[in-house]
C-alpha atoms as a PDB file:
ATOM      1  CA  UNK A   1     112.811 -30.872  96.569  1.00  0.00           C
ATOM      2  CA  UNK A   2     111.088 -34.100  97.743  1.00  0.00           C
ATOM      3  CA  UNK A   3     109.104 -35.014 100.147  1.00  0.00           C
ATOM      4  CA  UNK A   4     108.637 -38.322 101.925  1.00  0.00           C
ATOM      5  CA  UNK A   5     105.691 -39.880 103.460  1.00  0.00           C
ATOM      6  CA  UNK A   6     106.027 -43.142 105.306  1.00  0.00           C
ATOM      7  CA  UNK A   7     102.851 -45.354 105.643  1.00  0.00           C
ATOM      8  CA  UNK A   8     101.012 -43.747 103.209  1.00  0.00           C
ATOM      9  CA  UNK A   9      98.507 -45.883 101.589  1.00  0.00           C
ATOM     10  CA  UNK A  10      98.799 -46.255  97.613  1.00  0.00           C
ATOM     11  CA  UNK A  11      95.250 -46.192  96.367  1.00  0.00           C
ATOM     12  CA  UNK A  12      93.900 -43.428  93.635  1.00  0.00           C
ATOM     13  CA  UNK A  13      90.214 -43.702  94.670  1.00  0.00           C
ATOM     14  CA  UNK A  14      88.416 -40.484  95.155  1.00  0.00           C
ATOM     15  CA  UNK A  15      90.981 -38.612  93.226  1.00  0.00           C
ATOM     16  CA  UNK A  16      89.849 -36.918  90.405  1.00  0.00           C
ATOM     17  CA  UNK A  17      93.256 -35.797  87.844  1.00  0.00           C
ATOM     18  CA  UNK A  18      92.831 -33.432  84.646  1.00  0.00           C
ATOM     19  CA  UNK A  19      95.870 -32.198  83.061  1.00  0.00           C
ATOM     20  CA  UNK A  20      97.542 -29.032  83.668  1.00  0.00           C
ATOM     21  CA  UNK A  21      97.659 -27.409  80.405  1.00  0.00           C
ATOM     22  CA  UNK A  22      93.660 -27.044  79.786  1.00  0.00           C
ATOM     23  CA  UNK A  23      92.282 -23.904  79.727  1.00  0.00           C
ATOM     24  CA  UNK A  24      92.040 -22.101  83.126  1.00  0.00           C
ATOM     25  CA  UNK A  25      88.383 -21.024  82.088  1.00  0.00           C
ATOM     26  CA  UNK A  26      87.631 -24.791  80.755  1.00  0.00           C
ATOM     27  CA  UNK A  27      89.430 -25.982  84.169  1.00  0.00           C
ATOM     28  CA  UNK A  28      87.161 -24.164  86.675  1.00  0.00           C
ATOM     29  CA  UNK A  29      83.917 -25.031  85.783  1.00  0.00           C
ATOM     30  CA  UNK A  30      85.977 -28.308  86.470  1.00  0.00           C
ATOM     31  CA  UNK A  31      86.346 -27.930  89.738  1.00  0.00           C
ATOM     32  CA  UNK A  32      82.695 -28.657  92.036  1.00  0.00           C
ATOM     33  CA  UNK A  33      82.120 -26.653  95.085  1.00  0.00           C
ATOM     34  CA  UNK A  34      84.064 -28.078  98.082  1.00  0.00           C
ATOM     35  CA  UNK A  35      87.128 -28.426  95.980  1.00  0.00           C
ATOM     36  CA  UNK A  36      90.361 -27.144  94.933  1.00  0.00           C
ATOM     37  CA  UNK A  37      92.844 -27.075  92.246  1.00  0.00           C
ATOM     38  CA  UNK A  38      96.524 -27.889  93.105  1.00  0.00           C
ATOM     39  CA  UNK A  39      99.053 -28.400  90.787  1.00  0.00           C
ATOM     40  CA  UNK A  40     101.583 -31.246  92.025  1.00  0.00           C
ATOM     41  CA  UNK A  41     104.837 -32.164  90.443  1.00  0.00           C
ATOM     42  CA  UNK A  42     108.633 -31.315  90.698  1.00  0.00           C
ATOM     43  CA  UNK A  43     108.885 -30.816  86.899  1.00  0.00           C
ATOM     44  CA  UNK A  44     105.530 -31.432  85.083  1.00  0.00           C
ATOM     45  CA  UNK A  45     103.209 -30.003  86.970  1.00  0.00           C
ATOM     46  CA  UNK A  46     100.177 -32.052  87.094  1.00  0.00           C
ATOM     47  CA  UNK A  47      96.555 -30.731  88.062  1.00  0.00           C
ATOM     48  CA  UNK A  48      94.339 -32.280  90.723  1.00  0.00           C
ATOM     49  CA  UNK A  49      91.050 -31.621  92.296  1.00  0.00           C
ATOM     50  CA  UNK A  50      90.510 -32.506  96.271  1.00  0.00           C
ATOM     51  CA  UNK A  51      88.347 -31.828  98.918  1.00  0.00           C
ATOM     52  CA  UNK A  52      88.788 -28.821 100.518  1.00  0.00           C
ATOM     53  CA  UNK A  53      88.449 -30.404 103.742  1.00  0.00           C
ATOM     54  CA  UNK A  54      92.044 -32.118 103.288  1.00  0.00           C
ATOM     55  CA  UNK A  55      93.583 -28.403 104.080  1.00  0.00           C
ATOM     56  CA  UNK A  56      93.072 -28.790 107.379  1.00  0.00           C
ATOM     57  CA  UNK A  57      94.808 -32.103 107.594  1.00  0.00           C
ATOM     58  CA  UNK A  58      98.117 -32.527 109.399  1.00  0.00           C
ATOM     59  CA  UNK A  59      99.597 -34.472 106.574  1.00  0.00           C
ATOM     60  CA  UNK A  60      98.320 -31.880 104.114  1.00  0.00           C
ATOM     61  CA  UNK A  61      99.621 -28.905 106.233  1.00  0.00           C
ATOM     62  CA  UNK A  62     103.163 -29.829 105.792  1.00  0.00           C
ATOM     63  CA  UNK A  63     102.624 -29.889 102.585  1.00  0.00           C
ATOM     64  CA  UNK A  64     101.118 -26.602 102.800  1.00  0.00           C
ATOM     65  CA  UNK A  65     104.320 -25.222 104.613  1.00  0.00           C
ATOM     66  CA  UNK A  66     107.251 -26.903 101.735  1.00  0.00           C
ATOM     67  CA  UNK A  67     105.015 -24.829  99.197  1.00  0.00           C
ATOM     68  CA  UNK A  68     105.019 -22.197 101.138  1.00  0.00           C
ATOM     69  CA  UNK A  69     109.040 -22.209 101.719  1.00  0.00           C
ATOM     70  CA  UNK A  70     109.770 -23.466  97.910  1.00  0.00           C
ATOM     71  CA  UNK A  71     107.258 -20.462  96.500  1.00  0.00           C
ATOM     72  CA  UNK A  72     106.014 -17.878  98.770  1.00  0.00           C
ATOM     73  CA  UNK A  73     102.862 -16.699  97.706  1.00  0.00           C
ATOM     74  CA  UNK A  74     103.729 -16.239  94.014  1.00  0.00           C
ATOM     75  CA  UNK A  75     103.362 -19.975  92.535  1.00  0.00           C
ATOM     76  CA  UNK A  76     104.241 -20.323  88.775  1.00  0.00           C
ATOM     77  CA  UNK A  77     100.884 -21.912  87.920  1.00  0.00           C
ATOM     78  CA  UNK A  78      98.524 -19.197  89.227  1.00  0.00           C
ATOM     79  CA  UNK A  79      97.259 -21.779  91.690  1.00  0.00           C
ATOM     80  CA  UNK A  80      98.585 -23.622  94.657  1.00  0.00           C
ATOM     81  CA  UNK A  81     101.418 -25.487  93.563  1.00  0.00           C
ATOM     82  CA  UNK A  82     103.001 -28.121  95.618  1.00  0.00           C
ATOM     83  CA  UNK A  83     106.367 -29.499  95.099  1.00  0.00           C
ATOM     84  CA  UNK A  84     106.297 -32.875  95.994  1.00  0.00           C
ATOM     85  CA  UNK A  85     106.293 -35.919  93.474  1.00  0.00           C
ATOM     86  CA  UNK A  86     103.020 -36.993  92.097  1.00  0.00           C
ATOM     87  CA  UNK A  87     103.295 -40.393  93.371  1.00  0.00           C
ATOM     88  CA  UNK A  88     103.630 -38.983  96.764  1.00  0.00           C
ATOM     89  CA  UNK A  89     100.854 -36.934  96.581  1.00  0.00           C
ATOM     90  CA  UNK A  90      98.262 -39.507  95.246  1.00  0.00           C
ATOM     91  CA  UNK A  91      99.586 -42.014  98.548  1.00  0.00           C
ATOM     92  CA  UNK A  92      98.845 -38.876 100.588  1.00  0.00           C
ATOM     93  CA  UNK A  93      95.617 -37.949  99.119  1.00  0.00           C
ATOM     94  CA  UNK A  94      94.871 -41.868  99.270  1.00  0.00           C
ATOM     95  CA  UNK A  95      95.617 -42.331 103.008  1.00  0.00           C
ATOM     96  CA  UNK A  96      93.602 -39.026 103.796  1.00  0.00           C
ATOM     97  CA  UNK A  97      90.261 -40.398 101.638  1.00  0.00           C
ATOM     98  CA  UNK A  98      90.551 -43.823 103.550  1.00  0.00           C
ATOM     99  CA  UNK A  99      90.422 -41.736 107.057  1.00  0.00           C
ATOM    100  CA  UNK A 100      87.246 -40.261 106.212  1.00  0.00           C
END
């Protein structure tokens, strides 16, 4: 299932990436306070750290509610997963950091 943003920005500053398949112990030492985990990705789920002030963003919300239709509350990864294309996601997560 996709999901499409119109007007997003496409920038990847601020965003900080590690891959998925690390070790969940190695991965949250990885993540600083103020952020989150989310895995991102229809197929290959990809991991990414943001702010945890982006949850309360409109844009970020909706994406909050697709992941919330596609998975419930059991997501595959053991973290918030979001089904959207990565691509997407980094335009969203671009257009939010240049609102700040």
């Amino acid at each position: 299932m996709g999901f499409h943003l119109p007007g997003v920005v496409p920038t990847k500053k601020f965003l900080l990436r590690s891959l998925s398949n690390s070790k969940a112990s190695s991965s949250a030492v990885n993540v600083p306070k103020g952020h989150l985990a989310v895995y991102v990705g229809e197929s290959e789920k990809k991991r990414f750290v943001i702010p945890v002030s982006f949850i309360s963003h409109s844009l970020f919300q909706e994406l909050l509610v697709q992941a919330e239709n596609e998975y419930g509350y059991d997501h595959p990864m053991g973290g918030l997963t979001i089904p959207c294309r990565e691509d997407m996601f980094v335009d969203l997560i671009s257009n939010l950091n240049a609102s700040i």
